[in-house]
N, C-alpha and C. Protein backbone atom coordinates (compact mmCIF):
# COMPACT_ATOMS: atom_id res chain seq x y z
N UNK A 1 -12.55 -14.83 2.70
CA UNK A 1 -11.81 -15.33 1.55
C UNK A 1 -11.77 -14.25 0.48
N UNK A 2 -10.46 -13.91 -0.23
CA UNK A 2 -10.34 -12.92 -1.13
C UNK A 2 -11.29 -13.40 -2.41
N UNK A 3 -11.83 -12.24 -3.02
CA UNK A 3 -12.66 -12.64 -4.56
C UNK A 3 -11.27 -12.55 -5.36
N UNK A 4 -11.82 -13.74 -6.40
CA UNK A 4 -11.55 -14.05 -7.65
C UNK A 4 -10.73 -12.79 -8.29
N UNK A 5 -11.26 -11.62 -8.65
CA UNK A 5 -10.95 -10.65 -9.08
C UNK A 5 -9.61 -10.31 -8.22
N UNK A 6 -9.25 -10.37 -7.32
CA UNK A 6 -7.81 -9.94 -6.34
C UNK A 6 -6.92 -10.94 -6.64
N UNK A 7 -7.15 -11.79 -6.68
CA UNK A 7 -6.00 -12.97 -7.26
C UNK A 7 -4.70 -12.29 -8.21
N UNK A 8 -4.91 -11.66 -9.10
CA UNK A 8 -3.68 -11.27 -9.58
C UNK A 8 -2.79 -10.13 -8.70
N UNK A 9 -3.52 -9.82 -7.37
CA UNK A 9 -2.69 -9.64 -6.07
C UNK A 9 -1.96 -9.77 -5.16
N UNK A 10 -2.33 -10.81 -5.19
CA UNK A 10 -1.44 -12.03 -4.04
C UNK A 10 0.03 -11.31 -3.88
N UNK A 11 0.98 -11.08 -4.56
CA UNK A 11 2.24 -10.24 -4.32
C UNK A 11 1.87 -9.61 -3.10
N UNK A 12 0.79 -8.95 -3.32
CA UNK A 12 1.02 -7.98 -2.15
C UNK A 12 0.33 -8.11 -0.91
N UNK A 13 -0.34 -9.22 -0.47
CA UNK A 13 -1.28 -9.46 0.56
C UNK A 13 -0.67 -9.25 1.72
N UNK A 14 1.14 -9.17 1.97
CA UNK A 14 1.41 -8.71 3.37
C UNK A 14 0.60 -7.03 3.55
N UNK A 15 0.93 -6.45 2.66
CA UNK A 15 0.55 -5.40 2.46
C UNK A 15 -0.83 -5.17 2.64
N UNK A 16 -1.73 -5.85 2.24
CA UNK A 16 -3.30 -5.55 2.42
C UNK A 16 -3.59 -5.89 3.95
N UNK A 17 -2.83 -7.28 4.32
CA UNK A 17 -3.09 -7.72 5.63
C UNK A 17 -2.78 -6.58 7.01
N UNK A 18 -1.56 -5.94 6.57
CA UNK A 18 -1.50 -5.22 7.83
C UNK A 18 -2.27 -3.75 7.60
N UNK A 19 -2.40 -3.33 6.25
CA UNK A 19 -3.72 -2.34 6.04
C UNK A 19 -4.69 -2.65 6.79
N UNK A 20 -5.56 -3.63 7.15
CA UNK A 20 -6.54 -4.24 7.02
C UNK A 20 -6.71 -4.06 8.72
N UNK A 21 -5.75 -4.30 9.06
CA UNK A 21 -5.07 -4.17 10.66
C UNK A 21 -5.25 -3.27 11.25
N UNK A 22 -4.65 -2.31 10.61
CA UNK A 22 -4.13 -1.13 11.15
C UNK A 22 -6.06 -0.25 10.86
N UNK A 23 -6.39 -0.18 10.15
CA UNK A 23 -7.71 0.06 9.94
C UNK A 23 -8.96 -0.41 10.59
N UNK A 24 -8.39 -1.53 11.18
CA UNK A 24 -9.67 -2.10 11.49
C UNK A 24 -10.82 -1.68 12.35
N UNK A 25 -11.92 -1.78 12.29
CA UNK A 25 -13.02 -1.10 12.90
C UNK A 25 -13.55 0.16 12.66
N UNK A 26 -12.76 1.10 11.20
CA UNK A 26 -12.97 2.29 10.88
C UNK A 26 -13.43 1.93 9.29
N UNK A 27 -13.24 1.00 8.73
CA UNK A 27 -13.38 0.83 7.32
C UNK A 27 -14.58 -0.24 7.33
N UNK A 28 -15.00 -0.47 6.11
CA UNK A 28 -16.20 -1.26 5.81
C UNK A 28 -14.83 -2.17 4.33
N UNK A 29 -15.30 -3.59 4.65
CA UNK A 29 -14.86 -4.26 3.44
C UNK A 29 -13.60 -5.45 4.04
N UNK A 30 -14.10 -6.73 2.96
CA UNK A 30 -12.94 -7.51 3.55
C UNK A 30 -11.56 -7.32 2.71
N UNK A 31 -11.45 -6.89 1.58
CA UNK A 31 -9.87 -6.64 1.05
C UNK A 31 -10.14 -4.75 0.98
N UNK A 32 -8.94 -4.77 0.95
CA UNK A 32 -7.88 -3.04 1.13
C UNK A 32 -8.58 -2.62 -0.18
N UNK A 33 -9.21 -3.44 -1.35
CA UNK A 33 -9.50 -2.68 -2.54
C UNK A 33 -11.20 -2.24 -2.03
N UNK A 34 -11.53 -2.91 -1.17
CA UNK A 34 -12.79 -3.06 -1.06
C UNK A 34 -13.25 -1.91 0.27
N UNK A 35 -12.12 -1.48 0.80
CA UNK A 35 -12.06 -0.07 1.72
C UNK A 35 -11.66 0.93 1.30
N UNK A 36 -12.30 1.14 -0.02
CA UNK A 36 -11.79 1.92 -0.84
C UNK A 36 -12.70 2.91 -2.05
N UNK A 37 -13.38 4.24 -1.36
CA UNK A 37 -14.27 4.47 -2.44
C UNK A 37 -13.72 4.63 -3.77
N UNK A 38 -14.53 4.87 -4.70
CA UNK A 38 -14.92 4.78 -5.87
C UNK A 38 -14.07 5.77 -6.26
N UNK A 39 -14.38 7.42 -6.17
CA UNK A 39 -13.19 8.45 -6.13
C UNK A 39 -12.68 8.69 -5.22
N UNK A 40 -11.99 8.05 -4.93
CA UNK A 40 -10.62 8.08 -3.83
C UNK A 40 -9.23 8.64 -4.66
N UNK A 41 -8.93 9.32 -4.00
CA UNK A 41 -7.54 10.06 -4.38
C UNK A 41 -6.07 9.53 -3.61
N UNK A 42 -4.79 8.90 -4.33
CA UNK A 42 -4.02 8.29 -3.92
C UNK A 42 -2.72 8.94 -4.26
N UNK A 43 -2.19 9.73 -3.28
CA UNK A 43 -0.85 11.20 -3.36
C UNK A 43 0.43 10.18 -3.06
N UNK A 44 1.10 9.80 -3.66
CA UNK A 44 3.08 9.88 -3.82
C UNK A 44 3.65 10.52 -3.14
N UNK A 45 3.90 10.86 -2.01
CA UNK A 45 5.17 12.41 -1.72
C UNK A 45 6.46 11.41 -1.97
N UNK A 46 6.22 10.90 -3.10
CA UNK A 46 8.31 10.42 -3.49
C UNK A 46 8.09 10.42 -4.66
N UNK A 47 9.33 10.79 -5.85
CA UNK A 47 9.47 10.86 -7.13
C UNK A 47 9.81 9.74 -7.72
N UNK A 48 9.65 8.43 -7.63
CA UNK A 48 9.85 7.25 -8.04
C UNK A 48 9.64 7.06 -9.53
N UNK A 49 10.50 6.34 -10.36
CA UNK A 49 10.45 6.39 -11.35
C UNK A 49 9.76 5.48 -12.13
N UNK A 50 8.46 5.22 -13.05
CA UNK A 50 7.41 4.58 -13.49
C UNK A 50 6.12 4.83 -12.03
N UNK A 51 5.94 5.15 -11.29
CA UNK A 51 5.15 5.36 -10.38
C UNK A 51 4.59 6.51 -10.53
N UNK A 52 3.12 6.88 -11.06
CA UNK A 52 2.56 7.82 -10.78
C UNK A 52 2.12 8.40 -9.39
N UNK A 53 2.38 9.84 -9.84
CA UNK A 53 2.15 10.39 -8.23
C UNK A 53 1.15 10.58 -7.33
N UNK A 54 0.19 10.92 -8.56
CA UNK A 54 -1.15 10.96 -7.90
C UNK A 54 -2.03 10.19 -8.91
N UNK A 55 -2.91 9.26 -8.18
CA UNK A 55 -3.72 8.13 -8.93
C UNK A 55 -5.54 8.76 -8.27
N UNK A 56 -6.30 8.94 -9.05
CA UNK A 56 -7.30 9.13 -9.22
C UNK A 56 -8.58 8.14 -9.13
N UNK A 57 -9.42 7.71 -8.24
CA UNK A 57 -10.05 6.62 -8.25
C UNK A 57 -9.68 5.13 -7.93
N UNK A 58 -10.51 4.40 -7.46
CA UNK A 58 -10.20 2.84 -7.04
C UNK A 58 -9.73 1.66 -8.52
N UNK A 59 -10.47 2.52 -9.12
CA UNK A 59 -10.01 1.23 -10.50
C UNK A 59 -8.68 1.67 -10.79
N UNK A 60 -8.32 2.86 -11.08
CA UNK A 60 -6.84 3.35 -11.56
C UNK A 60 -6.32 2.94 -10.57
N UNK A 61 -6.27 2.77 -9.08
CA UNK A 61 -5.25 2.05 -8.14
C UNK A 61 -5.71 0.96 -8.60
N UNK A 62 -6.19 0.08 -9.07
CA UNK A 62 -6.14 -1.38 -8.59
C UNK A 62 -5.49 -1.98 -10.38
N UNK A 63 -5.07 -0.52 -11.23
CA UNK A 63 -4.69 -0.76 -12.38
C UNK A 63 -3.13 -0.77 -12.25
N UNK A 64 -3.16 0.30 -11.16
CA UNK A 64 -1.44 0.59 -11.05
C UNK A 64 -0.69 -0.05 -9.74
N UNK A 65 -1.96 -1.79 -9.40
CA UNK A 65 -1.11 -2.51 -8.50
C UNK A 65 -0.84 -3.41 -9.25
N UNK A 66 -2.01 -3.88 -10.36
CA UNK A 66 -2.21 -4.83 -10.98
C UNK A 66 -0.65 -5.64 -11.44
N UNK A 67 0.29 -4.71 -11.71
CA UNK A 67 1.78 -5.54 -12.52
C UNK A 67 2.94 -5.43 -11.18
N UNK A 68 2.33 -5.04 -10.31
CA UNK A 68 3.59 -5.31 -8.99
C UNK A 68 4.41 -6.55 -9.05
N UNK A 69 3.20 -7.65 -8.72
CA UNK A 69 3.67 -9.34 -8.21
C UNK A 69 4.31 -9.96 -9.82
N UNK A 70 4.40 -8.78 -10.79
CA UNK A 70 5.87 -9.06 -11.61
C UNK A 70 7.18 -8.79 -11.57
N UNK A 71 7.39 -7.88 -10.49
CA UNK A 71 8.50 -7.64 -10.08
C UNK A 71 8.82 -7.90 -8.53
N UNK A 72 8.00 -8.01 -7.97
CA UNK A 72 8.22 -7.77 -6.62
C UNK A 72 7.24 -8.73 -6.38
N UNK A 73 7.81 -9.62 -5.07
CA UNK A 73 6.73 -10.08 -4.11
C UNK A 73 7.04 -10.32 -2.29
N UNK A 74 5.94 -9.79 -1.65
CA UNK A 74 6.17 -9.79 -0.43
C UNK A 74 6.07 -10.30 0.64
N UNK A 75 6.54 -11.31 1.44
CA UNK A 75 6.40 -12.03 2.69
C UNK A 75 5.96 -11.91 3.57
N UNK A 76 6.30 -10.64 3.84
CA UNK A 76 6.04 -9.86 5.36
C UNK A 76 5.75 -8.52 5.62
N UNK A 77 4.66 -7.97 6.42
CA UNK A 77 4.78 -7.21 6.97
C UNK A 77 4.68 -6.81 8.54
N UNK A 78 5.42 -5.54 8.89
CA UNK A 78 5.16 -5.43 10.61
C UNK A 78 5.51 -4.26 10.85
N UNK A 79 5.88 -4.14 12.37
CA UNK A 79 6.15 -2.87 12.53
C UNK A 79 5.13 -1.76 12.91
N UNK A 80 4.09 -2.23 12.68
CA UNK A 80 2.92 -1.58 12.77
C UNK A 80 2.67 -0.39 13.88
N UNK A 81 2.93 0.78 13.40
CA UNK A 81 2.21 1.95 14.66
C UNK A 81 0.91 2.77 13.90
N UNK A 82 -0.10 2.68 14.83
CA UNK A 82 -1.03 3.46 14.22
C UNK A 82 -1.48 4.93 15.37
N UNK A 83 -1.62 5.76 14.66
CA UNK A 83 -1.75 6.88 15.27
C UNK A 83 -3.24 7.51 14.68
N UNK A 84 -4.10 8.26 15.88
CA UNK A 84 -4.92 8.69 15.68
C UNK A 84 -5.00 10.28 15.36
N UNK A 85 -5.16 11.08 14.60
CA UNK A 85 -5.10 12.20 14.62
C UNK A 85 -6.04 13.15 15.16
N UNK A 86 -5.92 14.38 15.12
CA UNK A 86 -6.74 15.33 15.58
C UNK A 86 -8.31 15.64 14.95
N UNK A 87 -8.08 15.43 13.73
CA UNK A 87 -9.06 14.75 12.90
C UNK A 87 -9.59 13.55 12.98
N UNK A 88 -10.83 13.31 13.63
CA UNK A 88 -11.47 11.64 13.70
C UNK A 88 -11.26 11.21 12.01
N UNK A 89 -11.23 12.07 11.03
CA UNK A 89 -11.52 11.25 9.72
C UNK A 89 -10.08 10.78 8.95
N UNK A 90 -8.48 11.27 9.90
CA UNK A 90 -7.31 10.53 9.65
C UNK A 90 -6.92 9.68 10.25
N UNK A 91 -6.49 8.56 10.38
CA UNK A 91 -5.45 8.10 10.71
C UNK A 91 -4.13 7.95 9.96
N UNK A 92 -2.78 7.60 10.67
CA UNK A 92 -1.71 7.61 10.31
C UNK A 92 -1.26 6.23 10.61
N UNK A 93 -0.58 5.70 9.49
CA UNK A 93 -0.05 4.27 9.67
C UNK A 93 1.25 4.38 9.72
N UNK A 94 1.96 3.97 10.36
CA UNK A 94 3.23 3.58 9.78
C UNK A 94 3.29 1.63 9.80
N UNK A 95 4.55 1.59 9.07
CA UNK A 95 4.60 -0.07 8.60
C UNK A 95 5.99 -0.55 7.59
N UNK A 96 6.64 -1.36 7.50
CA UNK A 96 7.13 -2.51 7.30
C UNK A 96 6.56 -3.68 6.00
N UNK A 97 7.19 -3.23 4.85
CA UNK A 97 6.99 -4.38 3.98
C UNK A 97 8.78 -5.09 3.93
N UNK A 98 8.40 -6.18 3.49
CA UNK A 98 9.76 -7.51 3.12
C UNK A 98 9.40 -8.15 2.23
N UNK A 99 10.02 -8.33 1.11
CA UNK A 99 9.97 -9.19 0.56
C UNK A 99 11.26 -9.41 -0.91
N UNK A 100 11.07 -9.51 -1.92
CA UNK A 100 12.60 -9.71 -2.64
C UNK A 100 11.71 -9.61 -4.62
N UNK A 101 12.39 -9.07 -4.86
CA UNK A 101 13.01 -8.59 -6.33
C UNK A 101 12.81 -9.45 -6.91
N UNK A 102 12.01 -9.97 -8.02
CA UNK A 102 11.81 -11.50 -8.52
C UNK A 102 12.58 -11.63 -10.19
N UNK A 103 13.08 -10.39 -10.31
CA UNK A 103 14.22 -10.71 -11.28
C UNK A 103 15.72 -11.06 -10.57
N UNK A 104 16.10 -10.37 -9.71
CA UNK A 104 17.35 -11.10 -9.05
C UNK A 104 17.42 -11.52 -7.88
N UNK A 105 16.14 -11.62 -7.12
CA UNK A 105 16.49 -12.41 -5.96
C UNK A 105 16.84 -11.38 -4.82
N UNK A 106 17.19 -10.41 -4.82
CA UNK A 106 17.68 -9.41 -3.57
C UNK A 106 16.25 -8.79 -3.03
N UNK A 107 16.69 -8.87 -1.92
CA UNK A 107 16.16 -8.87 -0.79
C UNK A 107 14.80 -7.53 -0.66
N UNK A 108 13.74 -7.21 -0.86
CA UNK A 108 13.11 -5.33 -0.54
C UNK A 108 12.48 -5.43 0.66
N UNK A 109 12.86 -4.44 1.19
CA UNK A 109 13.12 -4.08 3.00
C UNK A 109 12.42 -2.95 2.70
N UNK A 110 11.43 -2.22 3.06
CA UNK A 110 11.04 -0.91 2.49
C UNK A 110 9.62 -0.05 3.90
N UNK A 111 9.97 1.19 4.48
CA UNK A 111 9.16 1.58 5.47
C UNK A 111 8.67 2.53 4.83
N UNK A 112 7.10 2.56 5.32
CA UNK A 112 6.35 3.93 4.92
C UNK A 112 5.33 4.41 6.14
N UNK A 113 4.90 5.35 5.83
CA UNK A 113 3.74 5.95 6.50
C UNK A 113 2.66 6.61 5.58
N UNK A 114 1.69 6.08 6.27
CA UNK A 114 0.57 6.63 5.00
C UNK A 114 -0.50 7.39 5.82
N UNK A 115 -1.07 8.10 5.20
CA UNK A 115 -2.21 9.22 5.92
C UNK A 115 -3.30 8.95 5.29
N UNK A 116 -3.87 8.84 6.34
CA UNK A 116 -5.46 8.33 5.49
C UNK A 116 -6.85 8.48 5.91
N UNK A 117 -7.46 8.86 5.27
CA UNK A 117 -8.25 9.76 5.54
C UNK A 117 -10.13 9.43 5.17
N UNK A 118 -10.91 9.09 5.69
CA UNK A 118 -11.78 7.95 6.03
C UNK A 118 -12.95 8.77 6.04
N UNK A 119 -14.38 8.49 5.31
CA UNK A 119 -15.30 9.45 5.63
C UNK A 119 -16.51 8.27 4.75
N UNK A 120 -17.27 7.91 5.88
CA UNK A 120 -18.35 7.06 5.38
C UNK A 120 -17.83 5.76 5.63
N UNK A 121 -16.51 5.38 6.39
CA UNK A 121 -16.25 4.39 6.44
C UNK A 121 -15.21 3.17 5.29
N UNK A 122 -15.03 4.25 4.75
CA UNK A 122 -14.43 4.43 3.05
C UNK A 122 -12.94 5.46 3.01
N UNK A 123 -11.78 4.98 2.43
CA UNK A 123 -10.80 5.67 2.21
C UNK A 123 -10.84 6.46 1.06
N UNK A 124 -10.70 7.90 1.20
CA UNK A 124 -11.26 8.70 0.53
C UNK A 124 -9.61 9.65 -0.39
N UNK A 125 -8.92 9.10 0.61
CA UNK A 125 -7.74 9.67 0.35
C UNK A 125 -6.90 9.38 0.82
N UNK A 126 -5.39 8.99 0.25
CA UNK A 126 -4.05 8.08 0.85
C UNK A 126 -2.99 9.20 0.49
N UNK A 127 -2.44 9.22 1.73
CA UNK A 127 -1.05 10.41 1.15
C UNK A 127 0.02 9.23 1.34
N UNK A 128 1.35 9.43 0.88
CA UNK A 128 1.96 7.81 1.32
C UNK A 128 3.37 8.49 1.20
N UNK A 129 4.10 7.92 2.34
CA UNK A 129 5.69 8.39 1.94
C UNK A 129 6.49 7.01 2.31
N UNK A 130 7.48 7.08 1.39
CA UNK A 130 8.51 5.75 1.50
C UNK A 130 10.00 6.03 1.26
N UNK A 131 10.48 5.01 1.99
CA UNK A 131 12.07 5.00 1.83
C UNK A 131 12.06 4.89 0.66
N UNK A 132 12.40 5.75 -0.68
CA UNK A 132 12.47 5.55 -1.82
C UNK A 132 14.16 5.33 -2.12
N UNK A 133 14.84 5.72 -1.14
CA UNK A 133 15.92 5.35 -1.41
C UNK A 133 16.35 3.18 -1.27
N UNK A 134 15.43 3.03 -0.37
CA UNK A 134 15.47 1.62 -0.22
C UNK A 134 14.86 0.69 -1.01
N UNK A 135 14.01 1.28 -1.76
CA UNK A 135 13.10 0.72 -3.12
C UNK A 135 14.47 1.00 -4.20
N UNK A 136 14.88 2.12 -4.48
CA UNK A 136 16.02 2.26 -5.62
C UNK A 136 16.86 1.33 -5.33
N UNK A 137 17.52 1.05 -4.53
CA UNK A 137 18.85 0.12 -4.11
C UNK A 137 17.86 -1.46 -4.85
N UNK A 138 17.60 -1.85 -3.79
CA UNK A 138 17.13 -2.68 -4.59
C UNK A 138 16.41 -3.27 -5.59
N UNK A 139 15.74 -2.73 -5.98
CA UNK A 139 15.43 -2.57 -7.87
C UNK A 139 16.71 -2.39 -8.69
N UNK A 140 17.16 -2.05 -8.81
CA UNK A 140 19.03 -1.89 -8.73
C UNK A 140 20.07 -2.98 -8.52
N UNK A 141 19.58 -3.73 -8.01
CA UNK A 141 20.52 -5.27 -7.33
C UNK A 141 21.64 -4.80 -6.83
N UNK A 142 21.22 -3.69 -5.79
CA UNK A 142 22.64 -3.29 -5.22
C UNK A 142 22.63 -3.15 -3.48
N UNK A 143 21.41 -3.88 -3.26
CA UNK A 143 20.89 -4.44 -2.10
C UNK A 143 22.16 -5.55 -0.87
């Protein structure tokens, strides 16, 4: 059961759920915030606009998820390929979020792949790339 403290998350639990997935048996913790050290480093490779690129530590991510499920909330995720790298301490996700725009209702369809990088059982570091063109469209209502 998620703690108290994640509740103003919920937007994004497709999102934690297939994290959670795709990770499983390499991480320690029952929520995605909670597989997550302390200084963990979290890299952007997209220029998105209000989105910082690089986030510093677990509290600053869980500051800069905190106002998502005001704009956005998500239904679904899938798609799921996970790849092991040459490095035991990466894996590579790819994945599938859905869900819709909660100022107008249109539809966010959005794929990424994230690199991630695990040491103690703890995500130590997230590189992340996304259709940023498919996040613009619809933030946009031109979905």
């Amino acid at each position: 059961m998620p703690k108290a403290e994640y509740a103003v998350f919920e937007a994004l639990n497709p999102f934690f759920a297939i994290i959670q997935r795709g990770l499983s048996g390499l991480v320690d913790g029952d929520h995605y915030f909670d597989t997550i050290a302390d200084d963990a480093i979290f890299e952007s490779r997209y220029n998105f606009p209000g989105w910082t690129q690089v986030i510093r530590g677990r509290v600053n991510l869980m500051a800069s998820f905190s106002g998502y499920g005001k704009s956005i909330e998500l239904h679904a995720a899938g798609s799921l390929v996970v790849h092991r790298s040459q490095d035991s301490r990466v894996v590579i996700l790819e994945y599938e979020v859905h869900g819709k725009i909660l100022a107008t209702g249109v539809s966010y369809d959005n794929r990424f792949i994230s690199v991630v990088t695990i040491e103690n059982r703890k995500i130590v570091y997230w590189r992340d790339y996304m259709d940023s063109l498919a996040a613009w469209t619809a933030l946009n209502g031109t979905s």
